[in-house]
N, C-alpha and C. Protein backbone atom coordinates (compact mmCIF):
# COMPACT_ATOMS: atom_id res chain seq x y z
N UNK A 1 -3.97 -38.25 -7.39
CA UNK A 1 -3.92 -37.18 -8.36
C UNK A 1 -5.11 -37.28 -9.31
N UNK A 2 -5.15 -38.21 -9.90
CA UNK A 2 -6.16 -38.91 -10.86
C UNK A 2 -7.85 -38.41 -10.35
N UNK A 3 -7.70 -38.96 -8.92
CA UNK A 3 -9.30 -38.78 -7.88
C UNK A 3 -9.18 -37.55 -7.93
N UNK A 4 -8.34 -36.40 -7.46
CA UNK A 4 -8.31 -34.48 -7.21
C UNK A 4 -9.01 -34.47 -8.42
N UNK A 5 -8.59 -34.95 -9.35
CA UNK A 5 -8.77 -34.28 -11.00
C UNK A 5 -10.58 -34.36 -11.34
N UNK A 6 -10.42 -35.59 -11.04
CA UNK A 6 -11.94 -36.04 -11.01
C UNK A 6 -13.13 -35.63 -10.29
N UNK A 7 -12.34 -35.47 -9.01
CA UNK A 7 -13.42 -34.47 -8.18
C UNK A 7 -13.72 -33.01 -8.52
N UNK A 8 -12.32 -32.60 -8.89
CA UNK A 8 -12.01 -31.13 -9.75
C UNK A 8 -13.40 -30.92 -10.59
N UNK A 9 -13.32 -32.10 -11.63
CA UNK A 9 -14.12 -32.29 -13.14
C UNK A 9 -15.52 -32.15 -12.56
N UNK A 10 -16.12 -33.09 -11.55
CA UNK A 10 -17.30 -33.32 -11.04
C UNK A 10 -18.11 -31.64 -10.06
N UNK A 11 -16.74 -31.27 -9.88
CA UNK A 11 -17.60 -30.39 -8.77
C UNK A 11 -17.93 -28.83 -9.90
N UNK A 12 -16.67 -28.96 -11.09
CA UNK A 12 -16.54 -28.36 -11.97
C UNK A 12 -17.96 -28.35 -13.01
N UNK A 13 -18.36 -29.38 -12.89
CA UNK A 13 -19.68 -29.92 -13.71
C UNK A 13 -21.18 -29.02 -13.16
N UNK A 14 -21.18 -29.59 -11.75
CA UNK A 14 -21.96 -29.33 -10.84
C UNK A 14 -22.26 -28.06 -10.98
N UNK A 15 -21.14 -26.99 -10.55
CA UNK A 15 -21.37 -25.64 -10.56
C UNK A 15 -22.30 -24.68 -11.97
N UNK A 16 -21.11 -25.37 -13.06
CA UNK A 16 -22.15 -24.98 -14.33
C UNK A 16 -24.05 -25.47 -14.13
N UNK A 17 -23.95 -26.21 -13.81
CA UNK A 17 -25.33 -27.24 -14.16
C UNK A 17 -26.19 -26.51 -12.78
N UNK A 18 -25.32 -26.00 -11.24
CA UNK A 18 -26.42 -25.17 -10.83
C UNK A 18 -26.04 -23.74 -11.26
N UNK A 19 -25.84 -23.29 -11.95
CA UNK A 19 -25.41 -21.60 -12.24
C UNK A 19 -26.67 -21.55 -13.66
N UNK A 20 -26.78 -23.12 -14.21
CA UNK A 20 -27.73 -22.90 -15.28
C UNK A 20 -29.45 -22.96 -15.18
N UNK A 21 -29.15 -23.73 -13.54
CA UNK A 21 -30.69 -23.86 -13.33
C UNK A 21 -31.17 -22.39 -12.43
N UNK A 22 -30.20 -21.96 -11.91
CA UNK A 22 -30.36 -20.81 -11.20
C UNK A 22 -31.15 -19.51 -12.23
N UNK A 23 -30.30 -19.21 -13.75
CA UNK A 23 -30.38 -18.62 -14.80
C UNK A 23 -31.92 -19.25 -15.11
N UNK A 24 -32.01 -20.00 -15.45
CA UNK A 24 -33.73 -20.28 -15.77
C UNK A 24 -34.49 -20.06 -14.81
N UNK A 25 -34.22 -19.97 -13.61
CA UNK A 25 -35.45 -20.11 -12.45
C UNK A 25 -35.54 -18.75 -12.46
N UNK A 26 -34.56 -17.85 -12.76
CA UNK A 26 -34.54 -16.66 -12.57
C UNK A 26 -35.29 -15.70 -13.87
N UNK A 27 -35.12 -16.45 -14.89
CA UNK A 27 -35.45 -15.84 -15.86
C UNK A 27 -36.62 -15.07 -16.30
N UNK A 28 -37.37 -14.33 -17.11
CA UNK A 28 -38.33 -13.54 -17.07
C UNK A 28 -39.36 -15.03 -18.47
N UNK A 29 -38.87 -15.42 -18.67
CA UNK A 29 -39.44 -16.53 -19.52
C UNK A 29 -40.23 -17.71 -18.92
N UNK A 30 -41.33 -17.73 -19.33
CA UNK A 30 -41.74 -19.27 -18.22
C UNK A 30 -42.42 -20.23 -19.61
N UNK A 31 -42.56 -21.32 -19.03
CA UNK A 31 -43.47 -22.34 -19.86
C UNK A 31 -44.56 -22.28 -19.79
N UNK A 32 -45.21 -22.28 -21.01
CA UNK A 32 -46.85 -21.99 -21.62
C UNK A 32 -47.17 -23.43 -21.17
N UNK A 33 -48.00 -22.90 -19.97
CA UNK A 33 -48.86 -24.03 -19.46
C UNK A 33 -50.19 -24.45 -20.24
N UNK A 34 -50.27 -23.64 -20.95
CA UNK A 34 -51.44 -23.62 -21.74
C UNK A 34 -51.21 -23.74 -23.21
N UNK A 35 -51.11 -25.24 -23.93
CA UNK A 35 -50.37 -25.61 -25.20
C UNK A 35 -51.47 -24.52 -25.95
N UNK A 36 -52.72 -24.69 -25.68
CA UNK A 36 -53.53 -24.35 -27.17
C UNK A 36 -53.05 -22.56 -27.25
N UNK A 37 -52.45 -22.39 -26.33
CA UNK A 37 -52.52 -20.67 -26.72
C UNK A 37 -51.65 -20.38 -27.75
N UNK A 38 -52.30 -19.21 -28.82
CA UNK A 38 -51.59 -19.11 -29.75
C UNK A 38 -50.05 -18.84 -29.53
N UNK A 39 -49.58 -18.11 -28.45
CA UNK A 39 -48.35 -17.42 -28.04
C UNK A 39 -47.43 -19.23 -27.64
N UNK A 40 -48.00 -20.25 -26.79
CA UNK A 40 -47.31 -21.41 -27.07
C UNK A 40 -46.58 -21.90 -28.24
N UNK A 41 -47.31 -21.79 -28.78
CA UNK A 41 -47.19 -22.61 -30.64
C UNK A 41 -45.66 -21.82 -30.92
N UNK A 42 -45.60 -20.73 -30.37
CA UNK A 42 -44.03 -19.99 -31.26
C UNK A 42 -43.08 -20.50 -30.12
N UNK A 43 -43.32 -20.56 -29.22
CA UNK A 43 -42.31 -21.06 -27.69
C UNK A 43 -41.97 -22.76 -27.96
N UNK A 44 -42.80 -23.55 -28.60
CA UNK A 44 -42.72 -24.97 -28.69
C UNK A 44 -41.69 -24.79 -30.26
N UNK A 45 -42.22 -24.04 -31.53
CA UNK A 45 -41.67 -23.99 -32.61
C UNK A 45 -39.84 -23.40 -32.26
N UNK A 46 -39.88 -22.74 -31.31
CA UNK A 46 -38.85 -22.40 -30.82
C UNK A 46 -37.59 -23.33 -29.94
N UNK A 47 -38.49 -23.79 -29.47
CA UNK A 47 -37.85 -24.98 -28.57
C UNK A 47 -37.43 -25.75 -29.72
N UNK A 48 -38.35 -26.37 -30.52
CA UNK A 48 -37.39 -27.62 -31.87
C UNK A 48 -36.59 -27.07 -32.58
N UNK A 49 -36.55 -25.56 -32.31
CA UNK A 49 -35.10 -25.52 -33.72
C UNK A 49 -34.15 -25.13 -33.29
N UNK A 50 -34.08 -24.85 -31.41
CA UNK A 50 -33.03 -25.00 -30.30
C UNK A 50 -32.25 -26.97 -30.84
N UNK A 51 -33.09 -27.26 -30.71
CA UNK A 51 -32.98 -28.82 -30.22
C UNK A 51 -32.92 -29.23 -32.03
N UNK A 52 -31.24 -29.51 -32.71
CA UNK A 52 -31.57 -29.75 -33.91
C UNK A 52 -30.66 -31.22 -33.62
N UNK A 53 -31.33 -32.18 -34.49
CA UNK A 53 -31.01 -33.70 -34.28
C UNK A 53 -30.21 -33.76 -36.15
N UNK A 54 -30.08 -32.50 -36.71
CA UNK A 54 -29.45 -33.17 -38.30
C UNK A 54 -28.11 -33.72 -38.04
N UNK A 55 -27.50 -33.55 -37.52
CA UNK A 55 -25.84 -33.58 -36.76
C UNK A 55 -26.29 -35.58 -37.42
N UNK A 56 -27.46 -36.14 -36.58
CA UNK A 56 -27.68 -37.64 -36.11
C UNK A 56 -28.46 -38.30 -37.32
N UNK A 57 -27.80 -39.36 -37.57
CA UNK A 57 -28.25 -40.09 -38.62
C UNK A 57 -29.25 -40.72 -38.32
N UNK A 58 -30.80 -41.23 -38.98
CA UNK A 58 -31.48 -41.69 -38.07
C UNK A 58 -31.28 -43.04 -37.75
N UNK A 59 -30.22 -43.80 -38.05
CA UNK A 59 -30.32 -45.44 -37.73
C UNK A 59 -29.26 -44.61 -36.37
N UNK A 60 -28.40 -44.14 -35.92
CA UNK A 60 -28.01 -43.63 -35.10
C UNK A 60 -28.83 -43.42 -33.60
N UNK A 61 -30.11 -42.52 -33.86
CA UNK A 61 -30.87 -41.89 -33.45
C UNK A 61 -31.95 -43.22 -32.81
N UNK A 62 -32.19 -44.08 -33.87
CA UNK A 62 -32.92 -45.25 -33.59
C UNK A 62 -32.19 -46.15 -32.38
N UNK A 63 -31.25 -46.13 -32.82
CA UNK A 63 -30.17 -47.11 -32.11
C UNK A 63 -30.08 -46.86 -30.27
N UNK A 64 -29.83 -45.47 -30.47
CA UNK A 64 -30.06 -44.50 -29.42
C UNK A 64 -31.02 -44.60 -28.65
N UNK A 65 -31.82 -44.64 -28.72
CA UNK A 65 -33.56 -45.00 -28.36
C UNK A 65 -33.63 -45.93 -27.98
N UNK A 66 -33.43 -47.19 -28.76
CA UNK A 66 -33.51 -48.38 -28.49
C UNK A 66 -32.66 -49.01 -27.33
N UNK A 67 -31.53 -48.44 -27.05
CA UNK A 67 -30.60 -48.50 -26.20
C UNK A 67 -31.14 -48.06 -24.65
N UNK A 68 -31.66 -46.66 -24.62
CA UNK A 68 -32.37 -45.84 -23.64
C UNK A 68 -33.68 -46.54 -23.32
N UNK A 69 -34.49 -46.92 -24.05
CA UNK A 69 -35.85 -47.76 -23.94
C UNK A 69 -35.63 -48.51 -23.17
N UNK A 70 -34.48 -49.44 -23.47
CA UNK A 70 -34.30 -50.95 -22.98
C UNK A 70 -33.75 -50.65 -21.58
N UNK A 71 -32.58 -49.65 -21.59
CA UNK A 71 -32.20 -48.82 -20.15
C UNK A 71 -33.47 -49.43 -18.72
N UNK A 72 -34.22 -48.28 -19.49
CA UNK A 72 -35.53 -47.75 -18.75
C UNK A 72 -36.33 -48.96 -18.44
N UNK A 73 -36.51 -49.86 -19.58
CA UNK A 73 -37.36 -51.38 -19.08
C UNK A 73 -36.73 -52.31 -17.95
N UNK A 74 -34.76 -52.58 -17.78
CA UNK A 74 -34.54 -52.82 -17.37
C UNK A 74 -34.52 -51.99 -15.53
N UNK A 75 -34.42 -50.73 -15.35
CA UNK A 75 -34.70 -50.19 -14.38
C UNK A 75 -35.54 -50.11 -13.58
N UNK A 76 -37.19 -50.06 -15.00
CA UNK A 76 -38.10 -50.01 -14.25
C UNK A 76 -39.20 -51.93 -13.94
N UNK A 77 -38.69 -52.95 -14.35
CA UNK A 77 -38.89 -54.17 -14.57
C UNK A 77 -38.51 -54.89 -13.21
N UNK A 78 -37.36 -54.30 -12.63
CA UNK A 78 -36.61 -55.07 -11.36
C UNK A 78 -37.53 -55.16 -10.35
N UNK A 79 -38.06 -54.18 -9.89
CA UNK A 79 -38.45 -54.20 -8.56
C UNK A 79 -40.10 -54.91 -8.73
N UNK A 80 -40.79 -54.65 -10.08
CA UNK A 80 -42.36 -55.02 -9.78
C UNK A 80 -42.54 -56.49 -10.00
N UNK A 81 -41.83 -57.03 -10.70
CA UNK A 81 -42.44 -58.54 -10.57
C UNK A 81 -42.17 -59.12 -9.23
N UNK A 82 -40.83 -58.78 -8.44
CA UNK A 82 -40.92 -59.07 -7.19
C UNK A 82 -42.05 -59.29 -6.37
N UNK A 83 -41.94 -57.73 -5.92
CA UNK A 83 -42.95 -57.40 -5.42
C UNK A 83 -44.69 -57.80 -5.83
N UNK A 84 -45.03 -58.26 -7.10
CA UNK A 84 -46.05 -59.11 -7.34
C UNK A 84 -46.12 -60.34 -6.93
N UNK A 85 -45.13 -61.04 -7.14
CA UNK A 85 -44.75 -62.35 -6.67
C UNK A 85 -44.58 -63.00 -5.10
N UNK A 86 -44.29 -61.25 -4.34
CA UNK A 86 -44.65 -61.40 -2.82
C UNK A 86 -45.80 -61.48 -2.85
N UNK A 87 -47.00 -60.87 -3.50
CA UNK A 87 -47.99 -60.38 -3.20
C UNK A 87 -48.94 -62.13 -3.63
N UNK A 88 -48.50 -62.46 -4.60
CA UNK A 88 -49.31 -63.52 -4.84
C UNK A 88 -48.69 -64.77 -3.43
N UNK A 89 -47.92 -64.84 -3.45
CA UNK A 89 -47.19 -65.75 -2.05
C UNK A 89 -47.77 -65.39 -0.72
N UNK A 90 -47.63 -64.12 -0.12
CA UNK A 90 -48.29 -63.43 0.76
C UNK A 90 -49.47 -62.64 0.80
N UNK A 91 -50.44 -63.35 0.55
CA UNK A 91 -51.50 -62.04 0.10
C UNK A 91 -52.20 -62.04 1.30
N UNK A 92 -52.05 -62.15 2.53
CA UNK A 92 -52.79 -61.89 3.12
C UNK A 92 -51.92 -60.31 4.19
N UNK A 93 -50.37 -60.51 3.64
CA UNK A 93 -49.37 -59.62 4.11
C UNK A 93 -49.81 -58.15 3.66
N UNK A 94 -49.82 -57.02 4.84
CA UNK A 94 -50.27 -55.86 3.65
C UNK A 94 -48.82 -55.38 3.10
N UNK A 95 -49.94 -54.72 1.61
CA UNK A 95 -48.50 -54.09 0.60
C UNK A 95 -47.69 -53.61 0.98
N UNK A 96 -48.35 -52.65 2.11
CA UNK A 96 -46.89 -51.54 2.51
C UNK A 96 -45.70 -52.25 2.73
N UNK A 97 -46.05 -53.44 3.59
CA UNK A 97 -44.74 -54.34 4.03
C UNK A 97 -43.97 -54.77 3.21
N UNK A 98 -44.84 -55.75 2.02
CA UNK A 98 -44.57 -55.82 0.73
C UNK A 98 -43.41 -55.04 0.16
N UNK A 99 -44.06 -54.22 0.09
CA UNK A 99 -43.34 -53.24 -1.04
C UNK A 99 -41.96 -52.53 -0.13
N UNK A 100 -42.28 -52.46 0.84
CA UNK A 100 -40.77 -51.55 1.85
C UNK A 100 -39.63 -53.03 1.92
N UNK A 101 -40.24 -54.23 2.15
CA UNK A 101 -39.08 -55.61 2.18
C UNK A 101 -38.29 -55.97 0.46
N UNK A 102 -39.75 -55.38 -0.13
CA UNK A 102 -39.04 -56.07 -1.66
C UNK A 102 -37.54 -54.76 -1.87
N UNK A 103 -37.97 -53.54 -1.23
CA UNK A 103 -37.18 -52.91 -2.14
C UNK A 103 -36.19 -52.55 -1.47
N UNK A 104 -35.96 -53.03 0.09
CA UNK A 104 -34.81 -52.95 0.77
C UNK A 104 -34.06 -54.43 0.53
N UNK A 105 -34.67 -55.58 0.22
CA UNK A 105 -33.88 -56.75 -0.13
C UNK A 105 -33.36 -56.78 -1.85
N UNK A 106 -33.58 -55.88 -2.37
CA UNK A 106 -32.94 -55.54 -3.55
C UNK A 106 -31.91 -54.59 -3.46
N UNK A 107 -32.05 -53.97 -2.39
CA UNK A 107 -30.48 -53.22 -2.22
C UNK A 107 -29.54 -54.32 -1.04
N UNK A 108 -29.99 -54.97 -0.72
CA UNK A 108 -29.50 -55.48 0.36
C UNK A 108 -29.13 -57.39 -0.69
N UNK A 109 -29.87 -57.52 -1.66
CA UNK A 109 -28.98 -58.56 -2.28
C UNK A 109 -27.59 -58.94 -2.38
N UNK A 110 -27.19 -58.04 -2.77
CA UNK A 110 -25.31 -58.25 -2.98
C UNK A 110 -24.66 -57.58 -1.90
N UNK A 111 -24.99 -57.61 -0.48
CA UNK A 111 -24.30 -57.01 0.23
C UNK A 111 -23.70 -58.22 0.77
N UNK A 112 -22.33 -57.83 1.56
CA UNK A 112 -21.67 -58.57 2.10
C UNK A 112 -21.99 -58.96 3.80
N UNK A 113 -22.60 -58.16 4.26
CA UNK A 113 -23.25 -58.96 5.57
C UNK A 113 -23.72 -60.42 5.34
N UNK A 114 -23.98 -60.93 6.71
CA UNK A 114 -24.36 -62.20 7.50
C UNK A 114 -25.92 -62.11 6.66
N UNK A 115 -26.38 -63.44 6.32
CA UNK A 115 -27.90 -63.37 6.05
C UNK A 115 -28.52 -63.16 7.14
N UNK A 116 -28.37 -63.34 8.41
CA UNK A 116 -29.05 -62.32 9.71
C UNK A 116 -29.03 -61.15 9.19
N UNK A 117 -28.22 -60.58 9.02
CA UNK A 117 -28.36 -59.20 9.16
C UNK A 117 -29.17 -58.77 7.64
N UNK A 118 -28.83 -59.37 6.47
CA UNK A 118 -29.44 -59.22 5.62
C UNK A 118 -31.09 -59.22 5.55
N UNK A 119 -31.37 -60.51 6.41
CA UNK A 119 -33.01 -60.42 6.88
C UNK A 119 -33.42 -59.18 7.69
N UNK A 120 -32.44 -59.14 9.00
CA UNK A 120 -33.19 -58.20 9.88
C UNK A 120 -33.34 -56.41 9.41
N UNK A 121 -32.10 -56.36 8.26
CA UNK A 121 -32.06 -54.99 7.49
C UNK A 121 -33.35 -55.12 6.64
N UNK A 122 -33.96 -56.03 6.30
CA UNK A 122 -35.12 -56.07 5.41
C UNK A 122 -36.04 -55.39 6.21
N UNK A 123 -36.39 -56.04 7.13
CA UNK A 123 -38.11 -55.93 8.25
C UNK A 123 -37.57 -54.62 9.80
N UNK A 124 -36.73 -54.55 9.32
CA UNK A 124 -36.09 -53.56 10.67
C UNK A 124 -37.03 -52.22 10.33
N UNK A 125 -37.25 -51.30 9.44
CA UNK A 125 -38.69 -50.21 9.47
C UNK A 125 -39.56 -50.78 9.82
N UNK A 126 -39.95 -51.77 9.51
CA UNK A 126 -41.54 -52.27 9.61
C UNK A 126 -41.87 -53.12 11.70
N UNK A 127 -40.62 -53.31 11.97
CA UNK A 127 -40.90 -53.56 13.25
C UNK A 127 -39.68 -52.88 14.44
N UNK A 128 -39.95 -51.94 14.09
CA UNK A 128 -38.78 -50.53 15.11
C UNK A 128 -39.06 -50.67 16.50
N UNK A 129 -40.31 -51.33 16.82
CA UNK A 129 -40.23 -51.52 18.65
C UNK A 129 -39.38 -52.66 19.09
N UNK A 130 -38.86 -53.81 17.81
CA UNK A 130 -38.40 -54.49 18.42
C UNK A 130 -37.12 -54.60 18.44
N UNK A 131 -36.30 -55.35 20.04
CA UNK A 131 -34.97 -55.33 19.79
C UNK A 131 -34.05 -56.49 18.99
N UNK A 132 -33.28 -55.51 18.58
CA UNK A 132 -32.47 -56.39 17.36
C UNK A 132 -32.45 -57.94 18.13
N UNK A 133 -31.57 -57.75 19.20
CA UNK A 133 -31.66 -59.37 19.80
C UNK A 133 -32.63 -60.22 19.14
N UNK A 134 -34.05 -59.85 19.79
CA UNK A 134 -34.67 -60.39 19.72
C UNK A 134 -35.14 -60.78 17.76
N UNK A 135 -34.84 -59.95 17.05
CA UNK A 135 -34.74 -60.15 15.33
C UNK A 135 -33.83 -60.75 15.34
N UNK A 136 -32.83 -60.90 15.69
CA UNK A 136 -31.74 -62.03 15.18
C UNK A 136 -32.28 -63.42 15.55
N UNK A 137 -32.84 -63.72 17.11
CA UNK A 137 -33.45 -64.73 17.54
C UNK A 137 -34.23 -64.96 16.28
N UNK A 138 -35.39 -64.43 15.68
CA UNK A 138 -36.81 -65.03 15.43
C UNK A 138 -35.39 -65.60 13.73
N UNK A 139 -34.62 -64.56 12.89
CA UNK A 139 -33.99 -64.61 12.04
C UNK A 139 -33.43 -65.86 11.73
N UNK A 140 -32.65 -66.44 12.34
CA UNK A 140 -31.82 -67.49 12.59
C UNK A 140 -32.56 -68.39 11.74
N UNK A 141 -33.77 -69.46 12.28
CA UNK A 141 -34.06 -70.38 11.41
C UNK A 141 -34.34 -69.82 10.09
N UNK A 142 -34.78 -68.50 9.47
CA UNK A 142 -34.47 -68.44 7.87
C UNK A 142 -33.30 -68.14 7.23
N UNK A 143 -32.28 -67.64 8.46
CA UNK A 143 -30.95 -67.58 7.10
C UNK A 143 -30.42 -69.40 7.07
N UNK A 144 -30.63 -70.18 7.73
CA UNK A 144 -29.86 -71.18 7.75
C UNK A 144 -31.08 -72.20 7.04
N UNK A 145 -32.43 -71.37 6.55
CA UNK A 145 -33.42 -71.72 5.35
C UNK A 145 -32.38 -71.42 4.45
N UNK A 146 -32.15 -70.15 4.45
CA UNK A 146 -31.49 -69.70 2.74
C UNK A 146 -30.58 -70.61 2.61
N UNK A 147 -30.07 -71.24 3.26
CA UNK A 147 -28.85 -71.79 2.95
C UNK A 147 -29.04 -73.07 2.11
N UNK A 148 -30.54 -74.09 2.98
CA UNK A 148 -30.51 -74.85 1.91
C UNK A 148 -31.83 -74.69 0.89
N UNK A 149 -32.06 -73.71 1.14
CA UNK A 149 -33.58 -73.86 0.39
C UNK A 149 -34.92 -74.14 0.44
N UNK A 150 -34.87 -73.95 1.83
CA UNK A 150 -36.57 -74.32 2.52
C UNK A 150 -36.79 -73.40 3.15
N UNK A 151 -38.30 -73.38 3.55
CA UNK A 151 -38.93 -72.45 4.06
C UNK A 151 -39.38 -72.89 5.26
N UNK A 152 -38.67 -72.52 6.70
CA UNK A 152 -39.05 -73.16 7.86
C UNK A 152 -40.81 -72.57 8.24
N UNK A 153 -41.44 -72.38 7.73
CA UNK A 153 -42.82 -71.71 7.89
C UNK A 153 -44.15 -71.53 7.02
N UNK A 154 -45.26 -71.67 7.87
CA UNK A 154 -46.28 -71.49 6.87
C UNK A 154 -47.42 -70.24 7.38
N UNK A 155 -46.68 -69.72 8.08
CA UNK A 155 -47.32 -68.61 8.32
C UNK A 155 -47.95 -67.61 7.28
N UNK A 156 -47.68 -67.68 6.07
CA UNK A 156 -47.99 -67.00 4.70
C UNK A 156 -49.32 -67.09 4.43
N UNK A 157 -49.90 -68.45 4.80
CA UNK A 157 -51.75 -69.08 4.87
C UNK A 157 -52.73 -68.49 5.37
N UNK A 158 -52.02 -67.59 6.51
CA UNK A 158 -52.99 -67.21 8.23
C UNK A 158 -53.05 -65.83 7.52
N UNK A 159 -54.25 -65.52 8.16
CA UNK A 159 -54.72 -64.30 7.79
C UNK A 159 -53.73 -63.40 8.85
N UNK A 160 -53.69 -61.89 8.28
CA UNK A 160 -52.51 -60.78 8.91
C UNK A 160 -53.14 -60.74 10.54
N UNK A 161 -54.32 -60.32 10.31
CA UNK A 161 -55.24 -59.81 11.12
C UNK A 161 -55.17 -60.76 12.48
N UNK A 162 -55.12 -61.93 12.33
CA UNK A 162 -55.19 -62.88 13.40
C UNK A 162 -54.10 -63.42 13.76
N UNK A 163 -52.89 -63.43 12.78
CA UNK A 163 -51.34 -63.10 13.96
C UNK A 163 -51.00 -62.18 14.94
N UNK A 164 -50.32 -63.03 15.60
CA UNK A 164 -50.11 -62.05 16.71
C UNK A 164 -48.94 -61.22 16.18
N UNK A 165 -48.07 -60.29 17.13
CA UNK A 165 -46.89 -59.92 16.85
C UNK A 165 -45.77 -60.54 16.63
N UNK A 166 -45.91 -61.11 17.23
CA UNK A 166 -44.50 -62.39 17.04
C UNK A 166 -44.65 -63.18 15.54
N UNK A 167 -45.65 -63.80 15.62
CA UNK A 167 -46.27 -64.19 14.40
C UNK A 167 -45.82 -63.49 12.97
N UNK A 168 -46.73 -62.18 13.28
CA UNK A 168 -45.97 -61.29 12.41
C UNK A 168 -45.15 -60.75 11.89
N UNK A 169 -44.09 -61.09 12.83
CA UNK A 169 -42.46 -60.77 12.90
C UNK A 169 -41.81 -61.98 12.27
N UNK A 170 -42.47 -62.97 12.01
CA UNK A 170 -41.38 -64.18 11.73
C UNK A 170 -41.83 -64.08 10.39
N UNK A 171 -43.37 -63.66 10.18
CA UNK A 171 -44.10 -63.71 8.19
C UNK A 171 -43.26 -62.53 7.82
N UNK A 172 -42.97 -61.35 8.35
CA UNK A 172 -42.28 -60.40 8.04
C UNK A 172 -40.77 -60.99 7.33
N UNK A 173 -40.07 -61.93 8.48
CA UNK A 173 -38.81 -62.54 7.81
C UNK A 173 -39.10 -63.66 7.03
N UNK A 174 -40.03 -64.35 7.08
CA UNK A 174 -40.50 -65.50 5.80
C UNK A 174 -40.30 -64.41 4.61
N UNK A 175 -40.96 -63.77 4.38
CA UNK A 175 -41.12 -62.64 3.28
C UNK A 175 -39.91 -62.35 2.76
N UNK A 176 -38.77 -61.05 3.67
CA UNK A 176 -37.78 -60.80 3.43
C UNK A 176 -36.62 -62.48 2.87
N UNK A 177 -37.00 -63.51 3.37
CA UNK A 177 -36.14 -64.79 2.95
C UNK A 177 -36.19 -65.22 1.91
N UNK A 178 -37.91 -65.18 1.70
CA UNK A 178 -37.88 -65.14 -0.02
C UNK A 178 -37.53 -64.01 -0.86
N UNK A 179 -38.20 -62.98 -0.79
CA UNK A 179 -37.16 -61.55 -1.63
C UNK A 179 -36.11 -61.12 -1.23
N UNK A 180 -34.71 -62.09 -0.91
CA UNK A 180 -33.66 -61.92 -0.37
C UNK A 180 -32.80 -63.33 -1.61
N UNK A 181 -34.04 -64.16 -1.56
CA UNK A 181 -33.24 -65.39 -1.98
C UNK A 181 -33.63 -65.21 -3.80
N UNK A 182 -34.79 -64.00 -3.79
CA UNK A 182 -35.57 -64.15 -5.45
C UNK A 182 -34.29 -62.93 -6.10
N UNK A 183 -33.74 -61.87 -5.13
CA UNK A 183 -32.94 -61.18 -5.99
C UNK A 183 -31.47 -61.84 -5.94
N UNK A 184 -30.64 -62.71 -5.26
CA UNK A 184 -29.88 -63.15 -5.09
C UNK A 184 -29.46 -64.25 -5.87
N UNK A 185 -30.54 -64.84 -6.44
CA UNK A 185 -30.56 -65.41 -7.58
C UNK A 185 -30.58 -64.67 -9.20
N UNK A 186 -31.45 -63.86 -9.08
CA UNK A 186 -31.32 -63.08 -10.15
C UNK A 186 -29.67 -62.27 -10.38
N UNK A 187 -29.11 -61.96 -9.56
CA UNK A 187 -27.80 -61.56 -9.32
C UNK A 187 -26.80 -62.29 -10.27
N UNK A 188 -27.42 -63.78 -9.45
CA UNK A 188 -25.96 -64.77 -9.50
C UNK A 188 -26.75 -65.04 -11.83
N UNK A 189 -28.02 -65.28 -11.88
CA UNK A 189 -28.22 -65.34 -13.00
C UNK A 189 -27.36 -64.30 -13.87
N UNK A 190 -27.72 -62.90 -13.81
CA UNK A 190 -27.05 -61.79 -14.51
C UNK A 190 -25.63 -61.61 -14.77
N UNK A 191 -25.04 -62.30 -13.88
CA UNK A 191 -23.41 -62.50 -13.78
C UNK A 191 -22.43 -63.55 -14.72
């Protein structure tokens, strides 16, 4: 009953919120792309006295901000030191890989799968010709790394260019083992 109500509320929400964007898209009013024009200046003066903040006290208002700021630092803070920290570890790895492992092993931190599968969900875009079998094979010696904390490999040293595929496939899961084990910690820290 509780969930109907809620879905009720949500879909109830929705409709207003597209019936309102519909009304603006439609509207004969557009935004002065062009601030310096004199005709802007009354559309912007217009807009702030739509938008009145006296209601809000300003330690309120501050508070508010400060709250949203910190939001936003924490949202946008997660994913780049990672991903720097691959980059200084792996630099001979290119970014793209980088950056597609860091940010699927950050959704893939707190999942409840097998660390196989947790690795091979990391590097699985980046190597689509190969069969899973065979990713679970190369996988194996790093989840039972994660477990105690070593890194069965030094493939991270060798330049990209002069691995082979296989090669590549195992620096691919070296990678994902460490940004698997750097957000998984951060997890268990935050908790």
């Amino acid at each position: 009953m509780a969930r109907n109500h809620a879905e009720h509320l949500q879909n109830e929400i929705r409709d207003r919120l597209e019936g309102d964007l519909l009304t603006a898209i439609l509207s004969d009013r557009s935004y002065p792309w062009e601030p310096s024009d004199p005709a802007a200046a009354a559309y912007f003066t217009a807009q702030d006295a739509a938008f009145d903040l006296s209601d809000w006290s300003e330690a309120e208002v501050a508070s508010r901000a400060a709250a949203l700021f910190a939001q936003l630092d924490r949202c946008w803070s997660a994913s780049p030191p990672l991903a720097s920290g691959l980059q200084e570890q792996f630099a001979n790895a290119p970014t793209e890989w980088l950056t597609v492992i860091a940010e699927r092993a950050r959704a893939l931190a707190t999942d409840s799968h097998s660390r196989i599968e947790r690795l091979i969900a990391c590097v699985e875009p980046l190597l689509s010709g190969w069969a899973v079998e065979d990713l679970q094979v190369f996988a194996r010696p790093y989840a039972y790394a994660m477990r105690s904390g070593d890194r069965p490999s030094g493939l991270a040293d060798k330049s990209w260019e002069t691995l082979s595929p296989v090669e590549q496939a195992r620096c691919a899961l070296e990678i994902a083992q460490c940004a698997l084990a750097e957000y998984e910690q951060a997890a268990e820290s935050s908790e």
